[in-house]
N, C-alpha and C. Protein backbone atom coordinates (compact mmCIF):
# COMPACT_ATOMS: atom_id res chain seq x y z
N UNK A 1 -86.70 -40.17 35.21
CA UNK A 1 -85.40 -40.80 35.25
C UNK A 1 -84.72 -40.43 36.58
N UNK A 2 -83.93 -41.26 37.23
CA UNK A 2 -83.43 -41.03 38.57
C UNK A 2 -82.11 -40.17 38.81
N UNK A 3 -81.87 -39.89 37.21
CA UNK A 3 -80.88 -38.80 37.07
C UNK A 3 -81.87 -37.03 37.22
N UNK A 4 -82.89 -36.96 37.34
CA UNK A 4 -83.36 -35.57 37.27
C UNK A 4 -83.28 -34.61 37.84
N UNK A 5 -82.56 -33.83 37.95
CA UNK A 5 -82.83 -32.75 38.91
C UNK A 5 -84.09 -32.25 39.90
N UNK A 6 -84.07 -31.87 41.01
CA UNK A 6 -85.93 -31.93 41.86
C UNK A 6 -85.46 -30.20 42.23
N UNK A 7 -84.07 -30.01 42.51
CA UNK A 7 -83.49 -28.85 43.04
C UNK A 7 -82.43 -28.24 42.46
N UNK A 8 -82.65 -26.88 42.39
CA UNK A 8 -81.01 -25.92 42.31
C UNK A 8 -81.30 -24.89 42.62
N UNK A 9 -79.63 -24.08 42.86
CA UNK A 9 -79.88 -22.94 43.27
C UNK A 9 -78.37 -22.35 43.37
N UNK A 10 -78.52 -21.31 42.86
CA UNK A 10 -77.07 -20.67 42.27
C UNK A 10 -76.35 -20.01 43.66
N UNK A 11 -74.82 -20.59 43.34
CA UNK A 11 -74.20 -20.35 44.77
C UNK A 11 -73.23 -19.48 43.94
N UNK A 12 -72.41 -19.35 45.11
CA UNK A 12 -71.42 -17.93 44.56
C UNK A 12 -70.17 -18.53 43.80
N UNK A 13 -69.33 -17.74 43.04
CA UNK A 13 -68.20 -19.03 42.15
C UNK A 13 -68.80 -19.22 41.21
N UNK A 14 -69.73 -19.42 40.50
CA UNK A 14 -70.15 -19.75 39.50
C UNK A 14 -70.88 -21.41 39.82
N UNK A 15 -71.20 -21.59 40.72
CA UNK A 15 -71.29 -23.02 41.07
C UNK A 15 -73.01 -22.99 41.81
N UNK A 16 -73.31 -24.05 41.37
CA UNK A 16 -74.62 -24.36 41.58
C UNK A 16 -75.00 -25.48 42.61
N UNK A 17 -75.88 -25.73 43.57
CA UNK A 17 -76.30 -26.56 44.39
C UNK A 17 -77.59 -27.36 43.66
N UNK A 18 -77.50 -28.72 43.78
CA UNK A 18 -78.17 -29.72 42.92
C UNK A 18 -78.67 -30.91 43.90
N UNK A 19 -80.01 -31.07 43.57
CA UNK A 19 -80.45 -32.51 44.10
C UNK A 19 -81.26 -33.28 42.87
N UNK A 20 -80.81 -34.35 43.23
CA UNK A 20 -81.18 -35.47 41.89
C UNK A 20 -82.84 -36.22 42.57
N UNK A 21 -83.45 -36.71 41.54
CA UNK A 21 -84.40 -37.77 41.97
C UNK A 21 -84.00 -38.79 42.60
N UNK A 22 -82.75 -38.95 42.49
CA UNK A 22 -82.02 -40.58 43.06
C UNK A 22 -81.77 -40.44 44.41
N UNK A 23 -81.91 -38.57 45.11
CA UNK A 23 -81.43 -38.59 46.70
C UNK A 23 -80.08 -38.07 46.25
N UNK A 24 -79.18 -37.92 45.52
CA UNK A 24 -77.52 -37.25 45.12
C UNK A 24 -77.68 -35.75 45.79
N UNK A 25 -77.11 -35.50 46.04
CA UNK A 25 -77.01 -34.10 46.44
C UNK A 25 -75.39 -33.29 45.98
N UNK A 26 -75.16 -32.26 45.26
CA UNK A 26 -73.80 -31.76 45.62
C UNK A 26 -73.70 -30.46 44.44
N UNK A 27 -72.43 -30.00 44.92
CA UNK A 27 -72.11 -28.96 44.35
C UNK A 27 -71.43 -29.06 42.98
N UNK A 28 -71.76 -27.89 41.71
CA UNK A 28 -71.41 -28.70 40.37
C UNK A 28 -70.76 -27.20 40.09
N UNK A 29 -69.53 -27.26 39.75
CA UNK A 29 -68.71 -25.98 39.55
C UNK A 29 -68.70 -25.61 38.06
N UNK A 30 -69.32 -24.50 36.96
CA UNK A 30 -69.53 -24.39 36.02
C UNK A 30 -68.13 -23.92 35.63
N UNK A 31 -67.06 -23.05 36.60
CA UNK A 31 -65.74 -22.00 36.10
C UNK A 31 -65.83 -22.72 34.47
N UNK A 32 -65.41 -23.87 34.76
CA UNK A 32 -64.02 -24.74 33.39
C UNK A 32 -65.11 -24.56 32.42
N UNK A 33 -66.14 -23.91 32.29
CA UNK A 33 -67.37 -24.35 31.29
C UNK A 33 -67.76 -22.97 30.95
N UNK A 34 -67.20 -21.83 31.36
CA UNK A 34 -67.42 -21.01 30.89
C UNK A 34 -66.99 -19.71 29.92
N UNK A 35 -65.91 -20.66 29.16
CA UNK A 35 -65.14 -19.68 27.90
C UNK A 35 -65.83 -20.89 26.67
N UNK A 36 -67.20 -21.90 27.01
CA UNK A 36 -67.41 -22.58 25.75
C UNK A 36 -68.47 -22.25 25.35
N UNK A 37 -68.32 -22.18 23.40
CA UNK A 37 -69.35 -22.14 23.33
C UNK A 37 -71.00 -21.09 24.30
N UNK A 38 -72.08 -21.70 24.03
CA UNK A 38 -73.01 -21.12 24.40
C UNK A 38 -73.05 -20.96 25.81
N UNK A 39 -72.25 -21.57 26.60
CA UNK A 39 -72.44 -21.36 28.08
C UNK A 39 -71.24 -20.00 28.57
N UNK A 40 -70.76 -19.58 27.34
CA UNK A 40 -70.07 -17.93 27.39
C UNK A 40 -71.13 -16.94 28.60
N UNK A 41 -72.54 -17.16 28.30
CA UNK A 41 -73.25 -16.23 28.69
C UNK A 41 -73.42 -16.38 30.12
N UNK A 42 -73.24 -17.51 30.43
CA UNK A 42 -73.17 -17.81 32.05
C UNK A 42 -72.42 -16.98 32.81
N UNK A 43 -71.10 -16.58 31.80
CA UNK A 43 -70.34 -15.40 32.21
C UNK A 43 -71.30 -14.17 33.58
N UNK A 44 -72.55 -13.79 32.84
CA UNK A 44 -72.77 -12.68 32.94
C UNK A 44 -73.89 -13.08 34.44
N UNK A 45 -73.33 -12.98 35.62
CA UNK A 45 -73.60 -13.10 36.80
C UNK A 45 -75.47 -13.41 37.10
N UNK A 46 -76.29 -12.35 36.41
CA UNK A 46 -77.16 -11.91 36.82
C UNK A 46 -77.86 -13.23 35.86
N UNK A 47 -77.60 -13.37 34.96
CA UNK A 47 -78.06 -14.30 33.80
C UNK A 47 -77.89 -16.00 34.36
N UNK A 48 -76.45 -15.88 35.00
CA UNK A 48 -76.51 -17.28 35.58
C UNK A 48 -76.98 -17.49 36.66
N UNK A 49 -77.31 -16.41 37.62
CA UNK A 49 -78.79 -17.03 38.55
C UNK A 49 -79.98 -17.14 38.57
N UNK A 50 -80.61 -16.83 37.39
CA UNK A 50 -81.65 -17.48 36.84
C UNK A 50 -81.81 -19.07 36.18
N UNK A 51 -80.86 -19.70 36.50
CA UNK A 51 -80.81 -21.19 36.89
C UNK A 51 -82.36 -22.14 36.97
N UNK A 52 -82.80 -22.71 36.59
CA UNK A 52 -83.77 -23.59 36.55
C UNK A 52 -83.79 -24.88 36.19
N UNK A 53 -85.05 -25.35 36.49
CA UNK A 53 -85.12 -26.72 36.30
C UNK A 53 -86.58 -26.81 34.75
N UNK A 54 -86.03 -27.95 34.02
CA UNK A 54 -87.00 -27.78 32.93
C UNK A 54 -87.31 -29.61 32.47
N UNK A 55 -87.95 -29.94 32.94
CA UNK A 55 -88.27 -31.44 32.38
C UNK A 55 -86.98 -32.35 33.00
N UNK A 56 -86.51 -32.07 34.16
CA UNK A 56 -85.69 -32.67 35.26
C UNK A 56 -84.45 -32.37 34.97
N UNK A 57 -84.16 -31.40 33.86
CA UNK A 57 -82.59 -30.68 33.37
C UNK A 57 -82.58 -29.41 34.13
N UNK A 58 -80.95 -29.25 34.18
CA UNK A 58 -80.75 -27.91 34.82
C UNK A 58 -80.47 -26.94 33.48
N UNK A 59 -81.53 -25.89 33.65
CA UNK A 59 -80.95 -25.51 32.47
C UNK A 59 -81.30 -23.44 33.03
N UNK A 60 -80.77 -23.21 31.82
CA UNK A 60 -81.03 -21.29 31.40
C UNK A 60 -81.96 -20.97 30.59
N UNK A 61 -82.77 -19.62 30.66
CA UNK A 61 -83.69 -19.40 30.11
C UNK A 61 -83.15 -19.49 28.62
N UNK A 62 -82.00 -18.91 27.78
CA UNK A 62 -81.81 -18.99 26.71
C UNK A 62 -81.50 -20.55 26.17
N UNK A 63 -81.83 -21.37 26.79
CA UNK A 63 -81.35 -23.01 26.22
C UNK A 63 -80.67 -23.63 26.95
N UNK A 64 -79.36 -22.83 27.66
CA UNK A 64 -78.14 -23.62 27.96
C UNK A 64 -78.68 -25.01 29.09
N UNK A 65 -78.02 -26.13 28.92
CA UNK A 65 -78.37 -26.44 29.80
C UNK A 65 -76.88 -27.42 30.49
N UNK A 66 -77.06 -28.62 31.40
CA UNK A 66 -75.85 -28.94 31.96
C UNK A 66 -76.42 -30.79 31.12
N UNK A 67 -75.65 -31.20 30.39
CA UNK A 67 -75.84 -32.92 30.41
C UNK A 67 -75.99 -33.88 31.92
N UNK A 68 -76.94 -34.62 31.95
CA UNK A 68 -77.22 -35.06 32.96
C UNK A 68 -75.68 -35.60 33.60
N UNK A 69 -74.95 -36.36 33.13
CA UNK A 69 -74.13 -37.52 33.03
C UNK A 69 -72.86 -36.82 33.77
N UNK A 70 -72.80 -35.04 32.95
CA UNK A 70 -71.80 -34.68 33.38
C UNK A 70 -72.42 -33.83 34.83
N UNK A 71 -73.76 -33.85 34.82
CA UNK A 71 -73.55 -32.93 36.50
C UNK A 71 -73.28 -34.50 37.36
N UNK A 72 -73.86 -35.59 37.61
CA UNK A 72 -73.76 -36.63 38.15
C UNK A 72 -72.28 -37.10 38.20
N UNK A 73 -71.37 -36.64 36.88
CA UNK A 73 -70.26 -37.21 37.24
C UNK A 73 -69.59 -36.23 37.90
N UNK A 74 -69.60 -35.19 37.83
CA UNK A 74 -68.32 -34.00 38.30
C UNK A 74 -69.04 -33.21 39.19
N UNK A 75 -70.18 -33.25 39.98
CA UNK A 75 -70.76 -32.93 41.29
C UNK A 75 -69.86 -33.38 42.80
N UNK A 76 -69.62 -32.71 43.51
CA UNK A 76 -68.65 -32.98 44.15
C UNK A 76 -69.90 -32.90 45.52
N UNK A 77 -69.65 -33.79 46.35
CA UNK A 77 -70.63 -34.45 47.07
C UNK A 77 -70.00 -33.94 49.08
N UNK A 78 -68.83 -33.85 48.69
CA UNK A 78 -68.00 -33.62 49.94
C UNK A 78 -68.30 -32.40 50.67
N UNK A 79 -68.86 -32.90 52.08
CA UNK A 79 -69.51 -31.86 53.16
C UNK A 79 -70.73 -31.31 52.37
N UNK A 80 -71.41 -31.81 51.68
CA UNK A 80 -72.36 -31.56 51.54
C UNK A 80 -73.45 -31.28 52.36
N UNK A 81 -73.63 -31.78 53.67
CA UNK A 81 -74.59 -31.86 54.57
C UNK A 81 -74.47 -30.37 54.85
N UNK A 82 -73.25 -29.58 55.30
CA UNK A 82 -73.12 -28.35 55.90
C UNK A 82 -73.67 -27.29 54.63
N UNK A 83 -73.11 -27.69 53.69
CA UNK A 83 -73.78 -26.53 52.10
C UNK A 83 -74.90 -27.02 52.50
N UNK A 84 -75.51 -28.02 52.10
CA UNK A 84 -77.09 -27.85 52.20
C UNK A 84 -77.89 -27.30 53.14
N UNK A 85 -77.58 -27.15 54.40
CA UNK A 85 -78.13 -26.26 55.25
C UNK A 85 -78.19 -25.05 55.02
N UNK A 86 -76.44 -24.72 54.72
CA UNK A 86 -76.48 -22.88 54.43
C UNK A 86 -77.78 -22.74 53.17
N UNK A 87 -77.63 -23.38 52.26
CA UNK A 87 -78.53 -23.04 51.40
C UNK A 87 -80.02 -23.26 51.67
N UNK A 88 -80.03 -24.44 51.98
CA UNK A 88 -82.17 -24.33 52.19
C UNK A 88 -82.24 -23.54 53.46
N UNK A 89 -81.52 -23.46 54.48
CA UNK A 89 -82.38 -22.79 55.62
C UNK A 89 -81.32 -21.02 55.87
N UNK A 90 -80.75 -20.32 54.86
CA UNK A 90 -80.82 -19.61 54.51
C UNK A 90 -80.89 -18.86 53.57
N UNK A 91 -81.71 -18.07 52.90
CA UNK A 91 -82.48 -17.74 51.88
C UNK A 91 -80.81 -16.62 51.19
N UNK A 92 -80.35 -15.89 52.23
CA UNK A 92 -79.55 -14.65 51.86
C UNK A 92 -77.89 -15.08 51.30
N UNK A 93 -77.71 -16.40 51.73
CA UNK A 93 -76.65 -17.03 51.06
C UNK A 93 -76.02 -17.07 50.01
N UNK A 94 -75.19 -16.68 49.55
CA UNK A 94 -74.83 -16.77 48.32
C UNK A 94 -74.18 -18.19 47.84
């Protein structure tokens, strides 16, 4: 599906860097998502950078994962070109 995730990678903030199968690229801010429910545990720093990809979802080793619809809608795309550099062509970035 051209909604799938190909990339992520946990940035600092609680916010994650995302590329779609469709070519989308952008930053998806978890804060507002993390007093719910099962994504409480995201809370815990070390837990939410273990971030992955699982059958083109972004998801956590314990289940959590993000609905496609809502990273695509509330991914914020602006200056993206400059984040994406810091992130793929430096490894130590937060």
């Amino acid at each position: 599906m051209n909604w799938d995730a190909t990339f992520v990678k946990p940035l600092s903030g609680y916010r994650i860097y995302v590329e779609m199968k469709n070519g989308r690229k952008g930053i998806f801010d978890l804060t507002p998502y993390l007093d719910r429910g099962v994504l409480r545990e995201l809370r815990n720093i070390h837990y939410f950078n273990q971030v992955g990809i699982v059958l083109g979802a972004v998801t956590w080793p314990h289940g959590q994962d993000i609905a496609p619809e809502t990273l695509v809608g509330e991914m914020n795309t602006d200056s993206i070109e400059s984040s994406e550099n810091k992130t793929r062509n430096n490894p130590a970035c937060p």
